[in-house]
N, C-alpha and C. Protein backbone atom coordinates (compact mmCIF):
# COMPACT_ATOMS: atom_id res chain seq x y z
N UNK A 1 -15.71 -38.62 -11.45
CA UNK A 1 -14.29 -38.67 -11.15
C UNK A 1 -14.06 -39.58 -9.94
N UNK A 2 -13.82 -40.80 -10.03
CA UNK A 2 -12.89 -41.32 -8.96
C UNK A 2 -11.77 -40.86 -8.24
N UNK A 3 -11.94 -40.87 -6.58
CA UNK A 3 -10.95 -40.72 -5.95
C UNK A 3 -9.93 -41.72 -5.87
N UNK A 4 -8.83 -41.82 -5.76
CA UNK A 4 -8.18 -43.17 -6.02
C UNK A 4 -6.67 -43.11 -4.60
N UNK A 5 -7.64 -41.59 -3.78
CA UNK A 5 -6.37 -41.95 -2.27
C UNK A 5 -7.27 -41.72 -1.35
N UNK A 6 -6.90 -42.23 -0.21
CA UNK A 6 -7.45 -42.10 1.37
C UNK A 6 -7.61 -40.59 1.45
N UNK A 7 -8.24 -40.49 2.72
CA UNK A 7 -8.43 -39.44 3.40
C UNK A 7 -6.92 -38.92 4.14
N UNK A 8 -6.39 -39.74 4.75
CA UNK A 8 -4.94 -39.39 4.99
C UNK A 8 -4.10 -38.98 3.99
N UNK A 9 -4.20 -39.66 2.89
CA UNK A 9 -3.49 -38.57 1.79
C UNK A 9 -3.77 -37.41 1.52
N UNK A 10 -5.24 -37.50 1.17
CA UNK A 10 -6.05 -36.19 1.28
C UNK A 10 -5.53 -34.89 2.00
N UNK A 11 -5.30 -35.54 3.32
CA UNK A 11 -5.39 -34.49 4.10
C UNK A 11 -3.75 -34.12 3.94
N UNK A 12 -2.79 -35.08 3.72
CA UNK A 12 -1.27 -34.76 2.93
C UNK A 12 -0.86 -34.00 2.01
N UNK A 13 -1.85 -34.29 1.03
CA UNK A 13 -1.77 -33.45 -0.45
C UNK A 13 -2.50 -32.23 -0.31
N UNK A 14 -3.51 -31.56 0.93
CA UNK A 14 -3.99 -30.42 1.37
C UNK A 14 -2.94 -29.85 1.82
N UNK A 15 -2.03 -30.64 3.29
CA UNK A 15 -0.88 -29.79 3.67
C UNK A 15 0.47 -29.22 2.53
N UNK A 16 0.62 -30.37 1.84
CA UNK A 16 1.38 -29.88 0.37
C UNK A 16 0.93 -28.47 -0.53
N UNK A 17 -0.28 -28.69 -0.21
CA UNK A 17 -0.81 -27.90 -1.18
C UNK A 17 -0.44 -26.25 -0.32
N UNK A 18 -1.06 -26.32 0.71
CA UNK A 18 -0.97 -25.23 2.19
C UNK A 18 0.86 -24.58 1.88
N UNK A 19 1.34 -25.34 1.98
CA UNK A 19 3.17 -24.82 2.05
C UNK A 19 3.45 -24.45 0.28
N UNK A 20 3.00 -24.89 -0.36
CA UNK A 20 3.43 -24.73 -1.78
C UNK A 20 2.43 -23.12 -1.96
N UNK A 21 1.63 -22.98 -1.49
CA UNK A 21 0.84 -21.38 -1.43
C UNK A 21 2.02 -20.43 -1.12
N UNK A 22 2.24 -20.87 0.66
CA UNK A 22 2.91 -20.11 1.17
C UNK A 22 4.45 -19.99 0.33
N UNK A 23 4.83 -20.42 0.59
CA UNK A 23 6.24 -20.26 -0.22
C UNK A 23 6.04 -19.16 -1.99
N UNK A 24 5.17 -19.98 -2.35
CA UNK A 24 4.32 -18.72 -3.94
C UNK A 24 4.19 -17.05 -3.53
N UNK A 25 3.51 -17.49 -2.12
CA UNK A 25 3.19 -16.14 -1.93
C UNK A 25 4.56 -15.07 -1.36
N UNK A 26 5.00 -16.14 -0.63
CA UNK A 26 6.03 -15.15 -0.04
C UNK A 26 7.37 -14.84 -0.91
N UNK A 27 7.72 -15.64 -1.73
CA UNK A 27 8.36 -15.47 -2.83
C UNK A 27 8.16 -13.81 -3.61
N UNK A 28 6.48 -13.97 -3.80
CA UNK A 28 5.89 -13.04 -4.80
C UNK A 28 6.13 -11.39 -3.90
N UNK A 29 6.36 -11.79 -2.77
CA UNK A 29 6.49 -10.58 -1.76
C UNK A 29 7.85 -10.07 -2.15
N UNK A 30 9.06 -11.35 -1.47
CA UNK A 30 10.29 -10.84 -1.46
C UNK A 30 10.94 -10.54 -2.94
N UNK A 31 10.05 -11.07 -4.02
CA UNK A 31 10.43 -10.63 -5.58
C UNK A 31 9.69 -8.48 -5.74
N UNK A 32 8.72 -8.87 -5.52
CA UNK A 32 8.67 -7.04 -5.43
C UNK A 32 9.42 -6.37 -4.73
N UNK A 33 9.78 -7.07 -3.59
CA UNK A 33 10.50 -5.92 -2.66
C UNK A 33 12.09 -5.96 -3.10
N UNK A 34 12.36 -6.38 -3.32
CA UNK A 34 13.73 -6.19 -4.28
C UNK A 34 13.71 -5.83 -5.26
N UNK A 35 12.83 -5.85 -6.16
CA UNK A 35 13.01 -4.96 -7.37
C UNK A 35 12.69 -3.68 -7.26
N UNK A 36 11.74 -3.23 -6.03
CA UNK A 36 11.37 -1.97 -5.85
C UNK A 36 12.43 -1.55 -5.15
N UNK A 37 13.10 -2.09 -4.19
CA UNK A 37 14.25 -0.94 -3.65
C UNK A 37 15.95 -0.91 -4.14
N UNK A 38 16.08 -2.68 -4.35
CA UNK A 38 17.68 -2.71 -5.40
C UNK A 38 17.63 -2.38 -6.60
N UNK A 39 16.47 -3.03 -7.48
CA UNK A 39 16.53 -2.61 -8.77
C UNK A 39 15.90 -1.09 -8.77
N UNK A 40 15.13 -0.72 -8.13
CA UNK A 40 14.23 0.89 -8.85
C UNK A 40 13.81 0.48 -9.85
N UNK A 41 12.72 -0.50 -9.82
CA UNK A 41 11.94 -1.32 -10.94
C UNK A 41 10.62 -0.33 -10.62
N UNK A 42 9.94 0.54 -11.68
CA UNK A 42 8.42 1.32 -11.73
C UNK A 42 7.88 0.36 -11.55
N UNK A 43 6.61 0.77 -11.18
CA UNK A 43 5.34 -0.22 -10.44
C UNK A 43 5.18 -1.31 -11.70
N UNK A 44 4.72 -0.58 -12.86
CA UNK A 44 4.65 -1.23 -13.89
C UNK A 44 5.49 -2.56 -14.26
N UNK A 45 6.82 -2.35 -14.12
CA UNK A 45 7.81 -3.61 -14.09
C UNK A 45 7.11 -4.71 -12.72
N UNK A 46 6.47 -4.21 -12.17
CA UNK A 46 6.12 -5.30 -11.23
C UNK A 46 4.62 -5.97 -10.94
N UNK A 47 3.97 -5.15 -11.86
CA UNK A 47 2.78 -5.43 -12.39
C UNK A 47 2.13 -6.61 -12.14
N UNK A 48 2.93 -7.68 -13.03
CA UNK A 48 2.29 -8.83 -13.31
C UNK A 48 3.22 -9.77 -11.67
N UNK A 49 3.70 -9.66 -11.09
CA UNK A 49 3.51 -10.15 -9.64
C UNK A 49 2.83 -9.60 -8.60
N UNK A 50 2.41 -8.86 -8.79
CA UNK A 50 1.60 -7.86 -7.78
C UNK A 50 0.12 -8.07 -8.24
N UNK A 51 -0.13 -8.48 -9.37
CA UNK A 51 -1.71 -9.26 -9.89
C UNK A 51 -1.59 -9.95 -9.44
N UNK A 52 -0.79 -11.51 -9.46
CA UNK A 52 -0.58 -12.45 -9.20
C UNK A 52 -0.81 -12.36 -7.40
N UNK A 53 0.33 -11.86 -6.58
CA UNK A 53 -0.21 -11.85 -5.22
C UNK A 53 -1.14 -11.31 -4.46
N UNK A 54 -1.72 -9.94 -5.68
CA UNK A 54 -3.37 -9.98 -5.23
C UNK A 54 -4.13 -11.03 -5.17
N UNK A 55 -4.07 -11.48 -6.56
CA UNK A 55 -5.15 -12.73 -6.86
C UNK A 55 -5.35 -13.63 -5.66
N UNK A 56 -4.13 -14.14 -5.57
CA UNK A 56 -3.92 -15.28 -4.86
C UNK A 56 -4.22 -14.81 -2.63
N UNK A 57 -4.13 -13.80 -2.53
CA UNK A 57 -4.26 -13.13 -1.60
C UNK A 57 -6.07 -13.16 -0.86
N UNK A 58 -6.18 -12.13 -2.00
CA UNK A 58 -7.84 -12.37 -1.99
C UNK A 58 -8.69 -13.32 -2.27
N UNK A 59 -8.16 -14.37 -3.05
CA UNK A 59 -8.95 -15.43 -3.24
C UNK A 59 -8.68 -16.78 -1.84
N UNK A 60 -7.57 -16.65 -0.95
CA UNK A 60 -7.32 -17.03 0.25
C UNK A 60 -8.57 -16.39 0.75
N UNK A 61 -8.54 -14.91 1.36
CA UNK A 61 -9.68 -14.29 2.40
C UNK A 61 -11.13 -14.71 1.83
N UNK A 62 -11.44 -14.85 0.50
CA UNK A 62 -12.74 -15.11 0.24
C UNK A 62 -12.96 -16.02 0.78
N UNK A 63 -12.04 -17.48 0.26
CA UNK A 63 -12.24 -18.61 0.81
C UNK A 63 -12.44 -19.26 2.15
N UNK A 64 -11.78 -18.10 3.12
CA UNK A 64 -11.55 -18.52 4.08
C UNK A 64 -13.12 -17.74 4.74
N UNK A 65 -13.31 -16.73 4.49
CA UNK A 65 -14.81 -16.29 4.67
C UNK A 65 -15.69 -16.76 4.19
N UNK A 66 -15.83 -17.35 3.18
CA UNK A 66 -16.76 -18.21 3.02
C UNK A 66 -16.95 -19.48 3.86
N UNK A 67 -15.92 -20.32 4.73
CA UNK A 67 -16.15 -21.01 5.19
C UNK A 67 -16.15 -20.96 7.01
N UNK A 68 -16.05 -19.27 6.79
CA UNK A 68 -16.33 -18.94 8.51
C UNK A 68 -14.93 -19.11 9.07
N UNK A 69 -13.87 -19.13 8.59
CA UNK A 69 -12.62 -19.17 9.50
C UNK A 69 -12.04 -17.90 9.30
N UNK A 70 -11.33 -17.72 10.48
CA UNK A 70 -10.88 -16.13 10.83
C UNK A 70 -9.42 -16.60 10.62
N UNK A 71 -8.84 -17.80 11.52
CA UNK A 71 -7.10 -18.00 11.87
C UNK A 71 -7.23 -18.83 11.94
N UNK A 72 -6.05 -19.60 12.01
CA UNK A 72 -5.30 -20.90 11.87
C UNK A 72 -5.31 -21.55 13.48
N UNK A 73 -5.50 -21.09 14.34
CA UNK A 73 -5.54 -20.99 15.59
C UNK A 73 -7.08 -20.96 16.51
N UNK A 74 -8.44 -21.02 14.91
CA UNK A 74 -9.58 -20.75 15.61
C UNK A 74 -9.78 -19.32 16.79
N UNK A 75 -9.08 -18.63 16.40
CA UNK A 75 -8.90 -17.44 17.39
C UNK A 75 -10.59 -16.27 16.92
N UNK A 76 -10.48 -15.73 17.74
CA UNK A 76 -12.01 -15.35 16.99
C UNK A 76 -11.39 -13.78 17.34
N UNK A 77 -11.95 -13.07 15.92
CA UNK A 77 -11.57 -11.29 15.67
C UNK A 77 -11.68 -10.55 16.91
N UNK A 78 -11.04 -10.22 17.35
CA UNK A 78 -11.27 -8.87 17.99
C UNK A 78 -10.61 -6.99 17.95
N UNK A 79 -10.48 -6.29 18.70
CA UNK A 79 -10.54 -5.25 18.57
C UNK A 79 -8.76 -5.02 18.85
N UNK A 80 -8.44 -5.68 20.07
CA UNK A 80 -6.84 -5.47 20.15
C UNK A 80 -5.87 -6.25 19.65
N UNK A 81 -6.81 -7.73 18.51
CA UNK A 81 -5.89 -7.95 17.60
C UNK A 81 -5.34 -7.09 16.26
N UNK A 82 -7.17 -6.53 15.95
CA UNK A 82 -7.05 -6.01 14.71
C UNK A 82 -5.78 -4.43 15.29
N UNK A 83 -6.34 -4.37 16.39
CA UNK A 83 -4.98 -3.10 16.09
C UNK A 83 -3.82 -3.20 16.38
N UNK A 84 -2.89 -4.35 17.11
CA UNK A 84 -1.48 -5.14 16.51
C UNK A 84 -1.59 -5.61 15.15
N UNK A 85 -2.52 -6.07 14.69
CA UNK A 85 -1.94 -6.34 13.31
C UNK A 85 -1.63 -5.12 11.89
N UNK A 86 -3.08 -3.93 12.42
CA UNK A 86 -2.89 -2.73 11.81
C UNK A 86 -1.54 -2.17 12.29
N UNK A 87 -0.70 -1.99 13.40
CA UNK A 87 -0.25 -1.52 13.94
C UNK A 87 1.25 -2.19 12.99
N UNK A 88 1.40 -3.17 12.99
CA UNK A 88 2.76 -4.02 12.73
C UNK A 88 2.45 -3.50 10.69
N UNK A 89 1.70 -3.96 10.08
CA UNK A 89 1.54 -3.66 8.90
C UNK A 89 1.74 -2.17 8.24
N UNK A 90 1.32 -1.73 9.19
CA UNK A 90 1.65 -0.31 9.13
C UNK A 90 2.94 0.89 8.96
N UNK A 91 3.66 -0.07 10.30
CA UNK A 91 5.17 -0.35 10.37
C UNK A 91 6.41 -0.41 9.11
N UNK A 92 5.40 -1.77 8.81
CA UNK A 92 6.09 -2.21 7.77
C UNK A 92 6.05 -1.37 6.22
N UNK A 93 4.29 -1.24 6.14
CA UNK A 93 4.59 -0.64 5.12
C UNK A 93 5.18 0.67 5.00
N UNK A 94 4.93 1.55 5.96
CA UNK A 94 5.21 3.04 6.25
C UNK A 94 7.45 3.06 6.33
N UNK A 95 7.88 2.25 6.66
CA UNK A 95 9.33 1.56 6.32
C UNK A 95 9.44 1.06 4.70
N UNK A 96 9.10 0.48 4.24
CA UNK A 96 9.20 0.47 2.66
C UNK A 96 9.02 1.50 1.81
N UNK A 97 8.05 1.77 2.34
CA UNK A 97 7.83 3.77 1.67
C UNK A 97 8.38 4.21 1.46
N UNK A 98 9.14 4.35 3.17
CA UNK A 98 9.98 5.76 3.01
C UNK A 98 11.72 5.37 2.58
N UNK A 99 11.90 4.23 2.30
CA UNK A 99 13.44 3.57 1.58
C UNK A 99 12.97 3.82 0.50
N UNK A 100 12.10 2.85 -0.26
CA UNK A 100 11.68 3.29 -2.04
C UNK A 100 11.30 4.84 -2.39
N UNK A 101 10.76 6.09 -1.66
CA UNK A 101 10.35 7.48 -1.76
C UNK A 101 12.08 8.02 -1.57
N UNK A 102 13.12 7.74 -0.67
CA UNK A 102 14.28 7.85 0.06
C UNK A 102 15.40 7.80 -1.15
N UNK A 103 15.24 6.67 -1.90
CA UNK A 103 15.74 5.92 -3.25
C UNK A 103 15.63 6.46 -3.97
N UNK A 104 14.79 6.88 -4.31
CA UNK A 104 14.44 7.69 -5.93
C UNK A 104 14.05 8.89 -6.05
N UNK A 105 13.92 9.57 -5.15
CA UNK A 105 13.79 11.22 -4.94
C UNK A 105 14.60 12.08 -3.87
N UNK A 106 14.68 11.25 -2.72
CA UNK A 106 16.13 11.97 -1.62
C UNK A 106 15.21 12.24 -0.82
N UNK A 107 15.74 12.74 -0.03
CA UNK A 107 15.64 12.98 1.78
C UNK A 107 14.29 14.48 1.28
N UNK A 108 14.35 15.26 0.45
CA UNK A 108 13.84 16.30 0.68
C UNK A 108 12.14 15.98 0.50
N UNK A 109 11.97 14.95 -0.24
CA UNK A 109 10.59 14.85 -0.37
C UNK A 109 10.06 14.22 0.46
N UNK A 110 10.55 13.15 1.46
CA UNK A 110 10.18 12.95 2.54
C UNK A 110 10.17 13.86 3.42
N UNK A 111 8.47 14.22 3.86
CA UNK A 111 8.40 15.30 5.45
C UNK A 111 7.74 13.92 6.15
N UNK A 112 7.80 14.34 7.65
CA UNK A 112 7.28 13.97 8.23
C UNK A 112 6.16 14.04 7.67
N UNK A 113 5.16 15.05 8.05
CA UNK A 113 3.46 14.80 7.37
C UNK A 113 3.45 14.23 6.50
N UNK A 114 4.32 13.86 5.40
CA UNK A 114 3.79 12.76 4.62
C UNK A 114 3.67 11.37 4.87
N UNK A 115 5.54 10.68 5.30
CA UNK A 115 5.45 9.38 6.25
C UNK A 115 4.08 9.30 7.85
N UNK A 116 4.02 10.45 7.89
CA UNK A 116 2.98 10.30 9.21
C UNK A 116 1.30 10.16 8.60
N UNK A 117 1.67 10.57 7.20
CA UNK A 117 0.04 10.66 7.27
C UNK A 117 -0.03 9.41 6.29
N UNK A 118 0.91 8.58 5.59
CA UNK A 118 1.06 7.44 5.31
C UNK A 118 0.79 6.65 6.02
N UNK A 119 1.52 6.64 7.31
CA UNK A 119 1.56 5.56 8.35
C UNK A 119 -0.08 5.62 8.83
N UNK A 120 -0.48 6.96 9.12
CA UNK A 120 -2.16 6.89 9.41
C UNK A 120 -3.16 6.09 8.50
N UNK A 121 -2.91 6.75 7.63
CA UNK A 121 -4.06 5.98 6.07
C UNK A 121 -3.81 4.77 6.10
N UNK A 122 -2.36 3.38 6.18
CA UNK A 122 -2.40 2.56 6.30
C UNK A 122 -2.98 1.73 7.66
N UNK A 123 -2.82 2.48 8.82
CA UNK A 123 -3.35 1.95 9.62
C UNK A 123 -4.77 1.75 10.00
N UNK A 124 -5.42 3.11 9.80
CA UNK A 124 -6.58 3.32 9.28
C UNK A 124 -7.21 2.60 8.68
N UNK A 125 -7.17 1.78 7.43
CA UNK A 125 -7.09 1.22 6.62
C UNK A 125 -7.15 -0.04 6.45
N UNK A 126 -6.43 -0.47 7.21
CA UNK A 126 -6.11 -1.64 7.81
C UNK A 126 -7.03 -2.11 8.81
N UNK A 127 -7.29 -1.12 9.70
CA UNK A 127 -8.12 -1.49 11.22
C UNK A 127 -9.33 -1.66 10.79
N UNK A 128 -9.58 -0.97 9.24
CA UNK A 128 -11.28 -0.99 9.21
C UNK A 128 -11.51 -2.16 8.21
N UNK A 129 -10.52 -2.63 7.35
CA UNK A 129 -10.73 -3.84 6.82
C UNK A 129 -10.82 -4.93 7.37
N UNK A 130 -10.05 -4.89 8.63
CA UNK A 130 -9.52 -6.32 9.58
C UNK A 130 -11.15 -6.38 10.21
N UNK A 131 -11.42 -5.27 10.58
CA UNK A 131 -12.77 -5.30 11.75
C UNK A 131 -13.80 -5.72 10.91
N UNK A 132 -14.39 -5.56 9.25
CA UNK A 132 -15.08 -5.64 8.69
C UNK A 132 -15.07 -7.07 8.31
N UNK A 133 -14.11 -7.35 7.99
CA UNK A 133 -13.94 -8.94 7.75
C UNK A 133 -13.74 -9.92 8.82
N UNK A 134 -13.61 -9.37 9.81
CA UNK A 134 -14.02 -9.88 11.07
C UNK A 134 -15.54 -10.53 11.67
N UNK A 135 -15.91 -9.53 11.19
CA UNK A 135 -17.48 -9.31 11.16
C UNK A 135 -18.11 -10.29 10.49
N UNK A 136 -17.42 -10.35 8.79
CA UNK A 136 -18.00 -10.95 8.13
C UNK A 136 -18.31 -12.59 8.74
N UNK A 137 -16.64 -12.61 8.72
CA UNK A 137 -16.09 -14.19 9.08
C UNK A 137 -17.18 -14.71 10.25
N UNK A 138 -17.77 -13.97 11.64
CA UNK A 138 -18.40 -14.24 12.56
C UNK A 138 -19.70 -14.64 12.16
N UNK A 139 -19.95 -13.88 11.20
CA UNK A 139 -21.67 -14.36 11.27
C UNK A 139 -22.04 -15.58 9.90
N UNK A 140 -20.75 -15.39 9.31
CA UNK A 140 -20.58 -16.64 8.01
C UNK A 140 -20.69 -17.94 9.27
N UNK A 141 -19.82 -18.02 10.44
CA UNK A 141 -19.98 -18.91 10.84
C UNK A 141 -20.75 -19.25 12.21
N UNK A 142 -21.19 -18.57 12.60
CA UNK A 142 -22.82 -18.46 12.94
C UNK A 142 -24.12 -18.97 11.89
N UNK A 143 -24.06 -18.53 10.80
CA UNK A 143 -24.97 -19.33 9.61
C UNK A 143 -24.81 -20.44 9.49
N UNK A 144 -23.32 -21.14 9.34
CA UNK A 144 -23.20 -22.28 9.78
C UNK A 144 -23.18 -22.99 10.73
N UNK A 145 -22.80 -22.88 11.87
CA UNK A 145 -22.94 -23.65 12.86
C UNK A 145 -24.60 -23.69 13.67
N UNK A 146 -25.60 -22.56 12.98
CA UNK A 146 -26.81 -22.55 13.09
C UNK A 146 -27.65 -23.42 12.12
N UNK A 147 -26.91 -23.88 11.08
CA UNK A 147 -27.70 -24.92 9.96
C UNK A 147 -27.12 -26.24 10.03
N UNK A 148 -26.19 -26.40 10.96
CA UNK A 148 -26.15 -27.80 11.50
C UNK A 148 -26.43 -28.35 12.77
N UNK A 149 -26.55 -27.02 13.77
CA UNK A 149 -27.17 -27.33 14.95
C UNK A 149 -28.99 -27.48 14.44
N UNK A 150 -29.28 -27.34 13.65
CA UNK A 150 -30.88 -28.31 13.63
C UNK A 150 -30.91 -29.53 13.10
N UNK A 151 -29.89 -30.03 12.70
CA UNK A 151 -29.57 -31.58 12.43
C UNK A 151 -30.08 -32.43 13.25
């Protein structure tokens, strides 16, 4: 296969590529979240976007662990990021919950212990995935930067 553009394009048609994700993805967000709380669309009706922004979700983190990057910012994992970011996600999701649970069943099935022990399990959840893939990301790029420092 011939290449037939520069490296500056290259690196153009990468950033194209970068914003045309984002916009897919966040689309695929604000399309569930409206059908789950205006429409009262069952999970099932939302199925096939919620594959879709898995897919595309996880196949980002693989990629990006496979090549040893944590952030966009070169920021390297730690302990009081992962728990602002558990912390804000948590937020968020534990707030969608309780509007879509709020929506379609009423005030009575929401207790506290449930939104509270929601909000725990997600955060929970969260803190131990962020830290694990943290982990990962560090020593992916330690393997690398150890197999080109003998160059």
């Amino acid at each position: 296969m011939n290449k037939k553009i520069d490296e500056r394009q290259q690196q153009e048609f990468y950033k194209c590529e970068h914003m045309a994700f984002h916009i897919m993805f966040s689309v695929s967000v604000i399309v569930i979240v409206i059908q789950m709380l205006f429409m009262k669309a069952a999970f099932q009706q939302v199925l096939g976007e919620t594959v879709i922004l898995a897919c595309g979700g996880i196949s980002m983190i693989l990629s990006c662990l496979k090549s040893g990057l944590w952030s966009y910012n070169n920021n390297e994992p730690s302990v009081k990021s992962n728990l602002i970011y558990s912390i804000i996600c948590s937020v968020v999701a534990t707030l969608l919950f309780a509007i879509i649970i709020y929506t379609r069943a009423g005030i009575k099935v929401m207790t506290p212990t449930i939104i509270g022990g929601f909000f725990g399990g997600i955060f929970i959840l969260g803190f131990i995935v962020l830290t694990l893939l943290g982990q990962v990301s560090k020593n992916t790029k330690k393997k690398i930067e150890n197999k080109y420092k003998d160059i």
